[in-house]
N, C-alpha and C. Protein backbone atom coordinates (compact mmCIF):
# COMPACT_ATOMS: atom_id res chain seq x y z
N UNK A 1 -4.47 -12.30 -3.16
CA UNK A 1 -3.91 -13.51 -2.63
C UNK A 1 -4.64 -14.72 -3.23
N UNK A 2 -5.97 -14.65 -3.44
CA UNK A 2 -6.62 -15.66 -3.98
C UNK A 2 -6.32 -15.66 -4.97
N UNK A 3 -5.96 -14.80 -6.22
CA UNK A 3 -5.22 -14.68 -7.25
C UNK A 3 -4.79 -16.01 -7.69
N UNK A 4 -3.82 -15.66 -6.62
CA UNK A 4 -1.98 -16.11 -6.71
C UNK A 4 -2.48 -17.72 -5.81
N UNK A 5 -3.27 -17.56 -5.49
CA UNK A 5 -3.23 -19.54 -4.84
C UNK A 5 -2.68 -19.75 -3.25
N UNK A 6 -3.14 -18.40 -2.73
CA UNK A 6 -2.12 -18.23 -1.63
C UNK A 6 -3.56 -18.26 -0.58
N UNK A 7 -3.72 -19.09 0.02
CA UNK A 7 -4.73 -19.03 1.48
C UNK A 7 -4.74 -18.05 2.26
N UNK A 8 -5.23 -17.14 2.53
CA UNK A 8 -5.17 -16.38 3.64
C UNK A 8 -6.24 -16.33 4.47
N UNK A 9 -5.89 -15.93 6.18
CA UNK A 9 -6.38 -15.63 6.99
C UNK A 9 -6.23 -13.96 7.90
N UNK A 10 -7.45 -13.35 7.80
CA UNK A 10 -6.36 -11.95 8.47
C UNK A 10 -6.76 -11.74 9.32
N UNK A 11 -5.94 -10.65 9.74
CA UNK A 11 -6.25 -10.08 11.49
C UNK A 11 -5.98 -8.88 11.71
N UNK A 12 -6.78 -7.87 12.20
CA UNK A 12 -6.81 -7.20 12.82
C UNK A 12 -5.05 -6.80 13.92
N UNK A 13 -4.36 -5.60 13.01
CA UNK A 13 -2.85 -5.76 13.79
C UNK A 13 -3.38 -4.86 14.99
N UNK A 14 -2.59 -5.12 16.45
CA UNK A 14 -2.51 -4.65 17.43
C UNK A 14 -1.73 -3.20 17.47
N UNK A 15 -1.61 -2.64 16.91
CA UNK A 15 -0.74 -1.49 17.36
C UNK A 15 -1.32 0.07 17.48
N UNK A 16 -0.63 1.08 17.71
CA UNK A 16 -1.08 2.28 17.09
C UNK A 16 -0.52 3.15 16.44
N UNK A 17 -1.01 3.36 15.08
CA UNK A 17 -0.37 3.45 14.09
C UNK A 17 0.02 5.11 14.20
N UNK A 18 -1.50 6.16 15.00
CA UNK A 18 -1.21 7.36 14.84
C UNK A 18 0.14 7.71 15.93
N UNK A 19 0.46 7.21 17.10
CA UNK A 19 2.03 7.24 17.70
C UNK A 19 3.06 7.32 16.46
N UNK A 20 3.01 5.99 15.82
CA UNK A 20 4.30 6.03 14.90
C UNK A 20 4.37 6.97 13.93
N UNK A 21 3.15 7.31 13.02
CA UNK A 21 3.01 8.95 12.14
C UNK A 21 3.40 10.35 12.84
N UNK A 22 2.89 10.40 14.30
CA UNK A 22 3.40 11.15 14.89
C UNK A 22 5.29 11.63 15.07
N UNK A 23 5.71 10.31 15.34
CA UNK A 23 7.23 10.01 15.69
C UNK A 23 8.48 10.35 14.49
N UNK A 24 7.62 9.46 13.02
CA UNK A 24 8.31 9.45 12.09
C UNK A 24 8.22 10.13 10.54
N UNK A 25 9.08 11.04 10.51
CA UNK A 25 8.62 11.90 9.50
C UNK A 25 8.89 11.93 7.76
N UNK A 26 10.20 10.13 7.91
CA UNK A 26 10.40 10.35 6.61
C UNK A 26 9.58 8.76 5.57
N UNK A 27 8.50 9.13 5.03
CA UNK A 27 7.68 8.18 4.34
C UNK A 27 8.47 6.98 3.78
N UNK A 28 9.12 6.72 3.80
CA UNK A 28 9.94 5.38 3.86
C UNK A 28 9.58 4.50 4.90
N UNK A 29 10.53 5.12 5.98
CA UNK A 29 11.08 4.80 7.03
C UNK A 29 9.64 4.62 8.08
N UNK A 30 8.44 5.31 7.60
CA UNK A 30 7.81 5.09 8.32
C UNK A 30 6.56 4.13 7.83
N UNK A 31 6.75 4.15 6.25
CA UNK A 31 5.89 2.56 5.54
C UNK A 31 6.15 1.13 6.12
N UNK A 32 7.44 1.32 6.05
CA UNK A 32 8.60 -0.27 6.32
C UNK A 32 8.36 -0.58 7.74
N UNK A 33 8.23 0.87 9.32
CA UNK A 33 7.90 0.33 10.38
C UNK A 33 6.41 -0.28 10.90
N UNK A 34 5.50 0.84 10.03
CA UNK A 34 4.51 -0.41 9.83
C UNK A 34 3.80 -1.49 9.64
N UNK A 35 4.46 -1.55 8.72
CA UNK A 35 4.56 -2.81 7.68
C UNK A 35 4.87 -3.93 8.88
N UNK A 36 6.40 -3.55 9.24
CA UNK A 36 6.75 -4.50 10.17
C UNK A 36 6.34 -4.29 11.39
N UNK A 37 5.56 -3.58 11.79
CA UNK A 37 4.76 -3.95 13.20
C UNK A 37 3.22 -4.63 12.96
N UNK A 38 2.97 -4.46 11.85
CA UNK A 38 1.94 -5.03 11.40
C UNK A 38 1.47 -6.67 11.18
N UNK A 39 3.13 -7.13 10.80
CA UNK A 39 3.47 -8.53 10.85
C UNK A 39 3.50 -9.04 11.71
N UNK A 40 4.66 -8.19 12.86
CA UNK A 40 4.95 -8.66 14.05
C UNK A 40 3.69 -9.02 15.04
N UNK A 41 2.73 -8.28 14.76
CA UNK A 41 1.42 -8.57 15.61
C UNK A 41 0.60 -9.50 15.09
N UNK A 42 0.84 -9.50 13.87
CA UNK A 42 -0.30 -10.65 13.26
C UNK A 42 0.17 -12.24 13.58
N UNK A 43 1.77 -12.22 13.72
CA UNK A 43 2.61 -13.30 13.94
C UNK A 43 2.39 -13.89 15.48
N UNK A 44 2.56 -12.94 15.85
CA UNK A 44 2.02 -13.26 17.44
C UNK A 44 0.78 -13.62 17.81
N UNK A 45 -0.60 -12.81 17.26
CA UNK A 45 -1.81 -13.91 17.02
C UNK A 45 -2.08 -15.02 16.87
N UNK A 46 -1.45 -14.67 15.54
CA UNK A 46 -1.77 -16.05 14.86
C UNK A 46 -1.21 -17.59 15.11
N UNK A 47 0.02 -17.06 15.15
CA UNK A 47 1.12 -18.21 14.94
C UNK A 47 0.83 -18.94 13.58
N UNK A 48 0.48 -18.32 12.64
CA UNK A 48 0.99 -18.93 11.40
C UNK A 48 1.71 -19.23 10.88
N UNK A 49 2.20 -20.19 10.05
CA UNK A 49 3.44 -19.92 9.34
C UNK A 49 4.32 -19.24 8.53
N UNK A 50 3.36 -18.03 8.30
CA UNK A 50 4.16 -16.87 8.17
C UNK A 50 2.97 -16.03 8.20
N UNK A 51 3.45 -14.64 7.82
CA UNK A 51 2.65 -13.35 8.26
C UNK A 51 2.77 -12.38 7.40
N UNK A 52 1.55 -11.69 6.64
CA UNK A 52 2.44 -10.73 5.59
C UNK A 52 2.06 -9.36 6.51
N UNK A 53 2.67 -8.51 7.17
CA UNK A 53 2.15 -7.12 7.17
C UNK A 53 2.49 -5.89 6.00
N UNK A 54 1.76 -5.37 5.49
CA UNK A 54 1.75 -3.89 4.50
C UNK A 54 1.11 -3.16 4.93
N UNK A 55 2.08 -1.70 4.29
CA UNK A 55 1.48 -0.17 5.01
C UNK A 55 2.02 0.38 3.50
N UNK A 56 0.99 1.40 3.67
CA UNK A 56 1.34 2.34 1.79
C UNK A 56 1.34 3.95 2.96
N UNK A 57 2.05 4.82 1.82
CA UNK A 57 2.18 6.10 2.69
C UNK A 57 2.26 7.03 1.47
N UNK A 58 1.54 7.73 0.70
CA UNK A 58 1.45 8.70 -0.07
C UNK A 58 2.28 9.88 0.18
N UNK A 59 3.05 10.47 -0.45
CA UNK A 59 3.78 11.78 -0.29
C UNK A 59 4.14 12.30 -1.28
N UNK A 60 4.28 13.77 -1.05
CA UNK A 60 4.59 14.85 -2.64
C UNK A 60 5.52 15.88 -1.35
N UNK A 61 6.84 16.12 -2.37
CA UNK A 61 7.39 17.48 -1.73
C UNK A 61 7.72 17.42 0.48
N UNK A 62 8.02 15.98 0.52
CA UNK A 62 8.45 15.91 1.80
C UNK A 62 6.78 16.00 2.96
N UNK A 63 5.49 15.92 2.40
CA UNK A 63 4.15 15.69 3.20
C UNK A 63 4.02 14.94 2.93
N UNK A 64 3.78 14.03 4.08
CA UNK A 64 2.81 12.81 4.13
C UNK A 64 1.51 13.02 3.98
N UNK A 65 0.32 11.90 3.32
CA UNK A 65 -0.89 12.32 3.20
C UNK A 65 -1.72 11.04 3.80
N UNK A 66 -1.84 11.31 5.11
CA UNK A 66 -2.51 10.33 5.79
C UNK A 66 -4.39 9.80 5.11
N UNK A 67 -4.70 9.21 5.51
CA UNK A 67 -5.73 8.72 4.83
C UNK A 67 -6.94 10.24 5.62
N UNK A 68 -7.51 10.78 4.80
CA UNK A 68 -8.34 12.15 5.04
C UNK A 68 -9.56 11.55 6.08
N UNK A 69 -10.14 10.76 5.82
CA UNK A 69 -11.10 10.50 7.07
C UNK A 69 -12.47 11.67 6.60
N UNK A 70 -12.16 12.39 5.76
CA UNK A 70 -13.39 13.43 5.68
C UNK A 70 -13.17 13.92 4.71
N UNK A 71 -14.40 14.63 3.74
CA UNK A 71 -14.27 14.99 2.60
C UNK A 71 -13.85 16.52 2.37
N UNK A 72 -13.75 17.03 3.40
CA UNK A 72 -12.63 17.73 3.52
C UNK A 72 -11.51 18.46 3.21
N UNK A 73 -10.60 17.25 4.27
CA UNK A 73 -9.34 16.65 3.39
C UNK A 73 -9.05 15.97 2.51
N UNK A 74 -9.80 15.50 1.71
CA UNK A 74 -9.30 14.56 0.20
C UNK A 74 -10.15 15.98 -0.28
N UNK A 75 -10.59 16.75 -0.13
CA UNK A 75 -10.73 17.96 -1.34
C UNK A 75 -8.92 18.65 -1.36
N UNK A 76 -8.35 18.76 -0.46
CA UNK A 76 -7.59 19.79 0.62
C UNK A 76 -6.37 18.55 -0.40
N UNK A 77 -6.47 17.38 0.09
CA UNK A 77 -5.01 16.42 -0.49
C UNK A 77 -4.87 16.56 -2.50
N UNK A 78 -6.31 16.19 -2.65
CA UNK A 78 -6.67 16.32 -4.14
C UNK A 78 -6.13 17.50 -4.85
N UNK A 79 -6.24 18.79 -4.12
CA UNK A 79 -6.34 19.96 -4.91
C UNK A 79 -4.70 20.33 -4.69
N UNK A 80 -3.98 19.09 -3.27
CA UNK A 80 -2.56 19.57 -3.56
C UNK A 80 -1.38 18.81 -4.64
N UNK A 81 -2.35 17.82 -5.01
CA UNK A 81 -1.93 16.56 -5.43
C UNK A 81 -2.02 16.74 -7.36
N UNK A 82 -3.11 17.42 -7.60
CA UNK A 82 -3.30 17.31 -8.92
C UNK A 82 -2.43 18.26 -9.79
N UNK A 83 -2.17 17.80 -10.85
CA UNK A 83 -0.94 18.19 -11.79
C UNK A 83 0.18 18.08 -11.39
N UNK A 84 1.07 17.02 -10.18
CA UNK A 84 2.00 17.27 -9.76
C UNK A 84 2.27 15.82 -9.70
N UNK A 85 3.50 15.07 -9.62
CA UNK A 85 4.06 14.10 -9.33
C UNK A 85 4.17 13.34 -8.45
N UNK A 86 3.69 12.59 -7.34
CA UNK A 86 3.84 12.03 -6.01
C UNK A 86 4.21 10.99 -5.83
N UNK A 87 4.66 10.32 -4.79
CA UNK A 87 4.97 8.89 -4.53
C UNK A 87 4.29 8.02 -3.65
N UNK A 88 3.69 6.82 -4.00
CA UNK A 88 2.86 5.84 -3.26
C UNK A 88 4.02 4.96 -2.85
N UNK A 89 4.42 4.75 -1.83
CA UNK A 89 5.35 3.82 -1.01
C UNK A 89 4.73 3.20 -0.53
N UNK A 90 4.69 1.77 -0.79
CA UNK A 90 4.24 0.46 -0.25
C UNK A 90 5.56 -0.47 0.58
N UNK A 91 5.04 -0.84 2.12
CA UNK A 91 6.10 -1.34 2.51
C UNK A 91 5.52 -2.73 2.67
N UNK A 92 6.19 -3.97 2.42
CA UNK A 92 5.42 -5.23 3.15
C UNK A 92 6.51 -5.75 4.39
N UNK A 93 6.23 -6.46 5.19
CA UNK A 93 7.10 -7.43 6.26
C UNK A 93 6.60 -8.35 5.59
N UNK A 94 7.14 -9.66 5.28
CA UNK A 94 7.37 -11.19 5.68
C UNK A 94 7.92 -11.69 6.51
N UNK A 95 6.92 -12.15 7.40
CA UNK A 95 7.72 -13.27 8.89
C UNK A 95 7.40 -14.56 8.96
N UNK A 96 7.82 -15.31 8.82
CA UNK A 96 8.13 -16.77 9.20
C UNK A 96 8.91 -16.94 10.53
N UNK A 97 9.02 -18.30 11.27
CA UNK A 97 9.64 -18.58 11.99
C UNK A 97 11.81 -18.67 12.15
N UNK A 98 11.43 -18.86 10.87
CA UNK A 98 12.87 -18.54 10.22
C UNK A 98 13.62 -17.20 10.02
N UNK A 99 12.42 -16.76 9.22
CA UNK A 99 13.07 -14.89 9.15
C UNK A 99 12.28 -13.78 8.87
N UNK A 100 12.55 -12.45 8.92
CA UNK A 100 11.71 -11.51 8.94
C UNK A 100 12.25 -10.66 7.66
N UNK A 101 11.61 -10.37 6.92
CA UNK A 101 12.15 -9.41 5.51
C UNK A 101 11.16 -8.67 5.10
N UNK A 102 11.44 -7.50 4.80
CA UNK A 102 10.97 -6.58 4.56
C UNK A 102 11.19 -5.57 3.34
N UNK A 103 10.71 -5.31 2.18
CA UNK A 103 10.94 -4.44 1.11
C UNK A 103 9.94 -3.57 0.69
N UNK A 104 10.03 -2.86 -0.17
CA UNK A 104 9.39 -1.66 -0.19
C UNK A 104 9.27 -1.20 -1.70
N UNK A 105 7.73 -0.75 -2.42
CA UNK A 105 7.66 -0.43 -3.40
C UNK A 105 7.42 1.15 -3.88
N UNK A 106 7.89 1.46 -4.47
CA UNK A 106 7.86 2.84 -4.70
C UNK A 106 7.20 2.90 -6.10
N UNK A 107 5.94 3.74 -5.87
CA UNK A 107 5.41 3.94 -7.37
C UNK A 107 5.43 5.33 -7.64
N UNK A 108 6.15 5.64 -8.81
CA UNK A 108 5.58 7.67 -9.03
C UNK A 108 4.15 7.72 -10.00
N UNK A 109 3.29 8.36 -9.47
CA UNK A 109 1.61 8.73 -10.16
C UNK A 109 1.87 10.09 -10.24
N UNK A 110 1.39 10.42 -11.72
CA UNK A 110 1.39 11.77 -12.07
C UNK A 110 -0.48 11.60 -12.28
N UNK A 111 -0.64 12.93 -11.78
CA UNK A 111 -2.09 13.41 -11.40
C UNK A 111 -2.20 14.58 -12.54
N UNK A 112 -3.53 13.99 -13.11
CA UNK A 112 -3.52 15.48 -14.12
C UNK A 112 -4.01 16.79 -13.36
N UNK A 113 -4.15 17.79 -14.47
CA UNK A 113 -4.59 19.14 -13.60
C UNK A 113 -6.56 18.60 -13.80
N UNK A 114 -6.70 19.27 -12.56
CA UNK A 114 -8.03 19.01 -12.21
C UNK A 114 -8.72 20.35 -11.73
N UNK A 115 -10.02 20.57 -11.81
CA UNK A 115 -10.75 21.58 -11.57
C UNK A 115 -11.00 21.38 -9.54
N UNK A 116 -11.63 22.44 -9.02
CA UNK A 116 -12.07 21.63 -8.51
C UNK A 116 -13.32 21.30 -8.22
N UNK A 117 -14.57 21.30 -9.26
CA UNK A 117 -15.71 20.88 -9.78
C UNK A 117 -15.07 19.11 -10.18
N UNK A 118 -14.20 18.49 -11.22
CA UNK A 118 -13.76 17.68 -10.81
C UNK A 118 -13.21 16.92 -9.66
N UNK A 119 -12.62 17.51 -9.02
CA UNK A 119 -12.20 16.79 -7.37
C UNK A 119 -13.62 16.30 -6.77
N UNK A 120 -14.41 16.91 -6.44
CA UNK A 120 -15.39 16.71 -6.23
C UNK A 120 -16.41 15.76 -6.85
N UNK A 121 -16.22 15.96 -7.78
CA UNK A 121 -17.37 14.98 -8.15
C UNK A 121 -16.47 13.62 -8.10
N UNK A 122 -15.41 13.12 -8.07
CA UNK A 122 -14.51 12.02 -7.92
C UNK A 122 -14.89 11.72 -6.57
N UNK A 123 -14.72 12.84 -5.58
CA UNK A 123 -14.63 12.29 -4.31
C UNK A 123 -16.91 11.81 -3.94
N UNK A 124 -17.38 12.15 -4.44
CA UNK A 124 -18.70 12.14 -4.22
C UNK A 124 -18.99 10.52 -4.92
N UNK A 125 -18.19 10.28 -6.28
CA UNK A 125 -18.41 8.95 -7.21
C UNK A 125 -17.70 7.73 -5.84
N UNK A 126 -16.54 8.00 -5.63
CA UNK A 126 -15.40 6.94 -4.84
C UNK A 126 -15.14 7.16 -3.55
N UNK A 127 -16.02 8.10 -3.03
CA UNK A 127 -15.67 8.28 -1.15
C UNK A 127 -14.20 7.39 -0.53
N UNK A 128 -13.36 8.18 -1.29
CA UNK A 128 -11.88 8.06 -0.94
C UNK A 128 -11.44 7.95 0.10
N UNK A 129 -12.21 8.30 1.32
CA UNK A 129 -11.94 9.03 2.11
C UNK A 129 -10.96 7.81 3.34
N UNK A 130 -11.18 6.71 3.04
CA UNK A 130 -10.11 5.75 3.74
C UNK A 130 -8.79 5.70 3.16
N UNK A 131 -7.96 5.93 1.91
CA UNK A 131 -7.14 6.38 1.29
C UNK A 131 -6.05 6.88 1.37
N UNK A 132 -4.95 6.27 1.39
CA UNK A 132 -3.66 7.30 1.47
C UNK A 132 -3.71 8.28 0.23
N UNK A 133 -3.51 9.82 0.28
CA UNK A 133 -3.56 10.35 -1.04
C UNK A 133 -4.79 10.14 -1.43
N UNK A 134 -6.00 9.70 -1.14
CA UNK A 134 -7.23 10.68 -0.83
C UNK A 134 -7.68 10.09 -2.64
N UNK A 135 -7.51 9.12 -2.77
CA UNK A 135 -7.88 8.52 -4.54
C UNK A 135 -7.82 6.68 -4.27
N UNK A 136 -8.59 5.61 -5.12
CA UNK A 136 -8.91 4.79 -5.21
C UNK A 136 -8.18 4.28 -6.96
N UNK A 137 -7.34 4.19 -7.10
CA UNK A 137 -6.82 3.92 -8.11
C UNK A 137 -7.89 2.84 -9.31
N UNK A 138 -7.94 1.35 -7.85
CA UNK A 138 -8.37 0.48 -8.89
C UNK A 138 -9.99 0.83 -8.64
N UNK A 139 -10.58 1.85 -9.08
CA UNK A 139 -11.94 2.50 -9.21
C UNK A 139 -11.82 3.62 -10.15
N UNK A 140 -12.27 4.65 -9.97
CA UNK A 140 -12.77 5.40 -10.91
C UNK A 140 -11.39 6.43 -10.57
N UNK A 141 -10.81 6.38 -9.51
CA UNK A 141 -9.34 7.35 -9.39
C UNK A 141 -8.47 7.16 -10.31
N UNK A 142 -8.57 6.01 -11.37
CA UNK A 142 -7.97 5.85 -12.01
C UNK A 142 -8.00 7.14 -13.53
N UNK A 143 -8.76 7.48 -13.70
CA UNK A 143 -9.06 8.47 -14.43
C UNK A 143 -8.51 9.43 -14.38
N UNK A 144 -8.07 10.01 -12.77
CA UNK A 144 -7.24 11.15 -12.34
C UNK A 144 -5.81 11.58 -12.93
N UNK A 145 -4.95 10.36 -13.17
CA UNK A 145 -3.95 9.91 -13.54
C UNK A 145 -3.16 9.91 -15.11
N UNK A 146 -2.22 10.63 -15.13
CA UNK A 146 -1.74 10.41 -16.92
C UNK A 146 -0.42 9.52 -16.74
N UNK A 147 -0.06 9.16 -15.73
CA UNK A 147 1.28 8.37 -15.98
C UNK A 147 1.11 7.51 -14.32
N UNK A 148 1.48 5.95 -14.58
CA UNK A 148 1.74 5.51 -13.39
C UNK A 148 3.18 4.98 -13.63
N UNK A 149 4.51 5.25 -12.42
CA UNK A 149 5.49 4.13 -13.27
C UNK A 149 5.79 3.68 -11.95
N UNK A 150 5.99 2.02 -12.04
CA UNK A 150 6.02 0.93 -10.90
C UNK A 150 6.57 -0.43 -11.34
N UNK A 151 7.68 -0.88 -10.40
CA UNK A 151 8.38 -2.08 -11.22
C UNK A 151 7.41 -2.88 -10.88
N UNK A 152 6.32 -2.74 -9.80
CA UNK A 152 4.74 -4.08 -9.83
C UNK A 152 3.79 -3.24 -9.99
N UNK A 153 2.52 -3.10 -11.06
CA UNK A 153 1.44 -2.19 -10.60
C UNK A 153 0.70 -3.00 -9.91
N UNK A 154 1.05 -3.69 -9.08
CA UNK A 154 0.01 -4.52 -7.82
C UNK A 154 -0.16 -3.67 -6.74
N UNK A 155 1.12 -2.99 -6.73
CA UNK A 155 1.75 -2.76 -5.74
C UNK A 155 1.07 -1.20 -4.87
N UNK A 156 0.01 -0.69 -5.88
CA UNK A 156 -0.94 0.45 -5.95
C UNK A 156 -2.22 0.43 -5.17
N UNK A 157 -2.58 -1.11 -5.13
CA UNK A 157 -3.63 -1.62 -4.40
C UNK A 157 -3.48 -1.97 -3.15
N UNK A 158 -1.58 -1.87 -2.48
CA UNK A 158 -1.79 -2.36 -1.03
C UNK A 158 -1.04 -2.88 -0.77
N UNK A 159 -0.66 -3.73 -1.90
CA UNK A 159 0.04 -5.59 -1.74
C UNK A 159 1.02 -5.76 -2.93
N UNK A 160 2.37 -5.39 -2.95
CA UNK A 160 3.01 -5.52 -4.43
C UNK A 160 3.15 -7.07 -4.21
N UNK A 161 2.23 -7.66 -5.33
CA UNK A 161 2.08 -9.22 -5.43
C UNK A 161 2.88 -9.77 -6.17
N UNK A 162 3.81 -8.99 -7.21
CA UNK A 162 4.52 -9.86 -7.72
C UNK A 162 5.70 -9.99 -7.14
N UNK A 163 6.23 -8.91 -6.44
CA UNK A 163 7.75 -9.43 -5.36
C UNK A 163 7.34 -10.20 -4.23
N UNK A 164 5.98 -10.27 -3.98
CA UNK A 164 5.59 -11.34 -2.80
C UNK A 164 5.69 -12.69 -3.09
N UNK A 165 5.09 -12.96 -3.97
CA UNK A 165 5.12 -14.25 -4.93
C UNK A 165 6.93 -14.77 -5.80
N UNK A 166 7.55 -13.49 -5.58
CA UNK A 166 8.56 -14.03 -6.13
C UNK A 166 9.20 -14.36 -4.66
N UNK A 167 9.07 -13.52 -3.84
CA UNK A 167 9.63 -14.03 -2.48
C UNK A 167 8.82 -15.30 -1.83
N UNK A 168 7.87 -15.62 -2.09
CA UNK A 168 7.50 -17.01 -1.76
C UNK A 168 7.56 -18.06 -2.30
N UNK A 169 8.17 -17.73 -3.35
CA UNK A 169 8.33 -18.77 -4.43
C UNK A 169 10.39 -19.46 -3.95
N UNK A 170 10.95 -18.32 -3.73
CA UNK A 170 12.07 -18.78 -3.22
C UNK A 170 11.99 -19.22 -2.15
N UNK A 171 11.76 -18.93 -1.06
CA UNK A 171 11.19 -19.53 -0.04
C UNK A 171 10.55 -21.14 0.26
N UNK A 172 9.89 -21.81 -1.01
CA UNK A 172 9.82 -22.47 -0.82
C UNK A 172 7.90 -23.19 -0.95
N UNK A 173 7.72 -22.08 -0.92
CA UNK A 173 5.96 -21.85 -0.75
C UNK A 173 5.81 -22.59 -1.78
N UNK A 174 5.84 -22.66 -2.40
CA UNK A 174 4.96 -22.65 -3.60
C UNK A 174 5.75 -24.26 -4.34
N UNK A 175 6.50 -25.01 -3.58
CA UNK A 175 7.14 -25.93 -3.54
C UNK A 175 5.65 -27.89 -4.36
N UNK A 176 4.68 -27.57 -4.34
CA UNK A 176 3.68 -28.28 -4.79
C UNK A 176 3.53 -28.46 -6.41
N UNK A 177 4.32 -27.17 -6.73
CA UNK A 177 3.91 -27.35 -8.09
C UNK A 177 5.07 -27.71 -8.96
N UNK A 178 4.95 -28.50 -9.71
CA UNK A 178 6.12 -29.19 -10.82
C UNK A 178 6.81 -28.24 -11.26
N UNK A 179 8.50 -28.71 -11.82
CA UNK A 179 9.40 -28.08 -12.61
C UNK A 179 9.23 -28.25 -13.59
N UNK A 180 7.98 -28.88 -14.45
CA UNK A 180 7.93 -29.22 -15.86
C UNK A 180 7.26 -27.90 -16.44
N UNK A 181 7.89 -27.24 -17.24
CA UNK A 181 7.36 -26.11 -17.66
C UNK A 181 5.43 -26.74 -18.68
N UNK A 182 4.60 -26.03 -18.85
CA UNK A 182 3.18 -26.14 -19.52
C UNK A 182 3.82 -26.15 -21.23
């Protein structure tokens, strides 16, 4: 956000997230309700003038891969994950007083084949272990990887910044800066 020229303030969202993982089983559907309960609470805090909430949800073959919490499970996610194709779904909400919108990025990461003497020593270098899919991309997880394809690679870290910025830019945000092209 500092990037992009964009001020932020954050907060801590009110909800509970393990209810809704519980409830909802298809990784879409359950990025996008986060996302947007995530907003919805920060909006209500805050009362800012607008609110971004995002939720990412890792999945291969119809499993979700909740963030492992223990090294464990990112051995257990890693060793199901490597040499195989998966999807990082990033959902954001935007709320303003005006309107609430919500879209969703889909990235496919192909994971090379890995030992698991490698898994390990990844998870020991990057303690993943807060992680959807149990890897740190913009760190040393990046190594794991032979193909990323994503219409934003922002969008890997949390926050697809360039449809945010293009949506705030229509919106109006970004309304300070001249039409005279540099």
């Amino acid at each position: 956000m500092d990037q992009a020229g964009i001020p932020v303030q954050t907060c801590s969202p009110a909800i509970d997230e393990s209810a809704l993982k519980s409830q909802i089983k298809d990784p879409k559907t359950l990025a996008e309700a986060l996302a947007r309960l995530k907003a919805q609470s920060g909006f209500q805090q805050t009362k800012a003038p607008f609110v971004i909430g995002s939720d990412q949800v890792a999945c291969y073959e119809g499993t979700i891969f909740n963030k492992p919490g223990c090294r464990k499970k990112a051995l257990e996610t890693l060793k199901q994950l490597q040499g195989q194709t998966h999807q990082l779904i990033t959902s954001v909400c935007l709320i303003s007083p005006h309107a609430e919108k919500t879209w969703t990025n889909t990235t496919l990461l192909t994971m090379r084949p890995l030992t698991t003497q490698q898994i390990e020593a990844y998870i020991d270098e990057d303690s993943p272990l807060d992680c959807a899919g149990s890897y740190k991309l913009e760190k040393a997880g990046i190594r794991l990887f032979t193909k990323v394809q994503s219409s934003d690679f922002t969008a890997i870290q949390g926050l697809p910044m360039i449809e945010l910025c293009n949506r705030l830019w229509d919106s109006g945000f970004f309304n300070n800066y001249t039409d005279d092209p540099v």
